[in-house]
Each structure stands twice: as structure tokens, then as C-alpha cells.
Protein backbone atom coordinates (compact mmCIF):
# COMPACT_ATOMS: atom_id res chain seq x y z
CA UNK A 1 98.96 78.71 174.97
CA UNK A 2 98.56 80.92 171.66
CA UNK A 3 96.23 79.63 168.70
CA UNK A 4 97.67 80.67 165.28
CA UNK A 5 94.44 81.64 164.26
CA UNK A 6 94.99 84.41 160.96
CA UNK A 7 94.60 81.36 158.66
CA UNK A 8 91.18 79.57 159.83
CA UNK A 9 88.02 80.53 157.28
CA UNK A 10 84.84 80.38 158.94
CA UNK A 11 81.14 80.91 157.78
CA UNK A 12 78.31 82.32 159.69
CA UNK A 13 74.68 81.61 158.59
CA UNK A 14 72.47 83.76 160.52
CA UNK A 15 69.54 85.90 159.38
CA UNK A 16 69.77 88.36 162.03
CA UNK A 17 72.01 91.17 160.63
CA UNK A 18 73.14 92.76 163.50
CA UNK A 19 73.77 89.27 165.20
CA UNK A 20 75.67 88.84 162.15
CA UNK A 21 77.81 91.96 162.14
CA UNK A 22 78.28 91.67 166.34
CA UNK A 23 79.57 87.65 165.49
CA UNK A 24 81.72 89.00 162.50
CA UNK A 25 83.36 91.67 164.96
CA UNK A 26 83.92 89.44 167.36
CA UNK A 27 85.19 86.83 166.09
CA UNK A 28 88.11 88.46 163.90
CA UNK A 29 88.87 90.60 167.12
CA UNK A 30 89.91 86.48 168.46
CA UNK A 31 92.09 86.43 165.52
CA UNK A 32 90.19 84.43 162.66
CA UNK A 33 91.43 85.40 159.64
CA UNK A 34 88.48 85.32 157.27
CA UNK A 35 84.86 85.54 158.29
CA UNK A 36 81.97 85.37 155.20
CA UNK A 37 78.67 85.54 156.45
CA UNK A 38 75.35 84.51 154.70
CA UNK A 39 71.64 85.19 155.72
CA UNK A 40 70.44 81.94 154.94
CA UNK A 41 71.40 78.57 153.77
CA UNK A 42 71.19 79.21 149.98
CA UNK A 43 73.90 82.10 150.46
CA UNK A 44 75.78 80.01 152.98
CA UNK A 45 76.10 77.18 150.03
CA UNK A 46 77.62 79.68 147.39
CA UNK A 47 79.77 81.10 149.88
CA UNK A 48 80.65 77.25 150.86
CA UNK A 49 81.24 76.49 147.35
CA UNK A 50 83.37 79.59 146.63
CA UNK A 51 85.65 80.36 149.77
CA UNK A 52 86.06 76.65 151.16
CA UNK A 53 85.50 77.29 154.84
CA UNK A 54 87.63 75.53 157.43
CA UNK A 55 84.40 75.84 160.17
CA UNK A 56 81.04 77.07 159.74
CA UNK A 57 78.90 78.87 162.71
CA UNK A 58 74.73 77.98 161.94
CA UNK A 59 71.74 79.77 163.77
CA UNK A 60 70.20 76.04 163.85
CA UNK A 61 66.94 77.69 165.63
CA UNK A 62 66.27 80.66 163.82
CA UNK A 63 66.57 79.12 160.20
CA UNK A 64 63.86 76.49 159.24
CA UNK A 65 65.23 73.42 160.45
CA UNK A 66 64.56 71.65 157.25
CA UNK A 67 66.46 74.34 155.56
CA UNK A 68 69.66 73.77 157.47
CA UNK A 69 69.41 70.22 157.23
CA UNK A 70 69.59 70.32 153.26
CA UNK A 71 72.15 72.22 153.67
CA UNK A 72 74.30 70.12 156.06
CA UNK A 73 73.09 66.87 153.86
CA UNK A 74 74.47 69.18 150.82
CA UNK A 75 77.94 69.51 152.11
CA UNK A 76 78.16 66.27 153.47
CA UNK A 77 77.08 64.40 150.06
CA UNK A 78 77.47 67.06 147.78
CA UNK A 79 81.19 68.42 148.48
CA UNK A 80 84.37 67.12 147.72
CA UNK A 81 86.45 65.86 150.51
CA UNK A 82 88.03 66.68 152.63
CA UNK A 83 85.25 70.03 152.38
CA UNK A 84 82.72 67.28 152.92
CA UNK A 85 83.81 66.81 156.32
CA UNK A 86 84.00 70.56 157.97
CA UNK A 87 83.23 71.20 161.21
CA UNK A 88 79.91 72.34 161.55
């Protein structure tokens, strides 16, 4: 089975920059089409805002917890649907 993948969006929110850059590599090597990446939830937002992902990838651990939860609470409330309701 073959996933069309060249049109999926997805955002990664991790402050690690060479996680970052590794997760970036990798995952448009699989075929995503468009990967943004943000070092934190405030970037992740305007990128969120901006680009409209279809997914986003979260370091839940390595962010402050309540950080990533405003964010999540942000999109969910905050956000148009059907953005409201990415996968997360």
C-alpha cells in the first residue's frame, strides 16, 4: 500500500534543535510534503495560525506541560473548524 503523502502539512514543536532538524529530515524523506517547525508553543501558534497544519508532532515532556496545554486549549477553542480539530 502507497500513502500519497506530498500534500499532508505537519508541525513540529520541539526545543531541541538538532532533534528538530533530525525529525524535519526524516520525516520529508517519508514523503510529507511540508514540515514547519517551532521551538516552543508561542512559535508553534503563529506557525498554526499561518500555514494551517493538517497534523502537529509536540515534545509533550520537554516543553512545560502547562505551556503545551494552552496551546492545545488554544487550537481547540481558539481556531476555526475544521483547524480546531487537528490531529495532535
Amino acid at each position: 500500500m502507497t500513502y500519497q503523502l506530498q500534500h499532508v502539512r505537519l508541525l513540529v514543536i520541539e526545543p531541541n534543535q538538532p532533534i528538530r532538524h533530525v525529525l524535519r529530515a526524516v520525516l520529508l524523506d517519508l514523503g510529507i510534503g511540508m514540515v514547519d517547525t517551532a521551538a516552543d508553543a508561542a512559535h508553534g501558534w503563529d506557525l498554526f495560525a499561518r500555514f494551517k497544519p493538517d497534523m502537529l508532532l509536540i515534545d509533550w515532556p520537554v516543553l512545560a506541560s502547562d505551556t503545551v496545554l494552552a496551546l492545545v486549549r488554544r487550537i481547540r477553542q481558539d481556531a476555526p473548524p475544521p483547524d480546531n480539530l487537528v490531529p495532535i
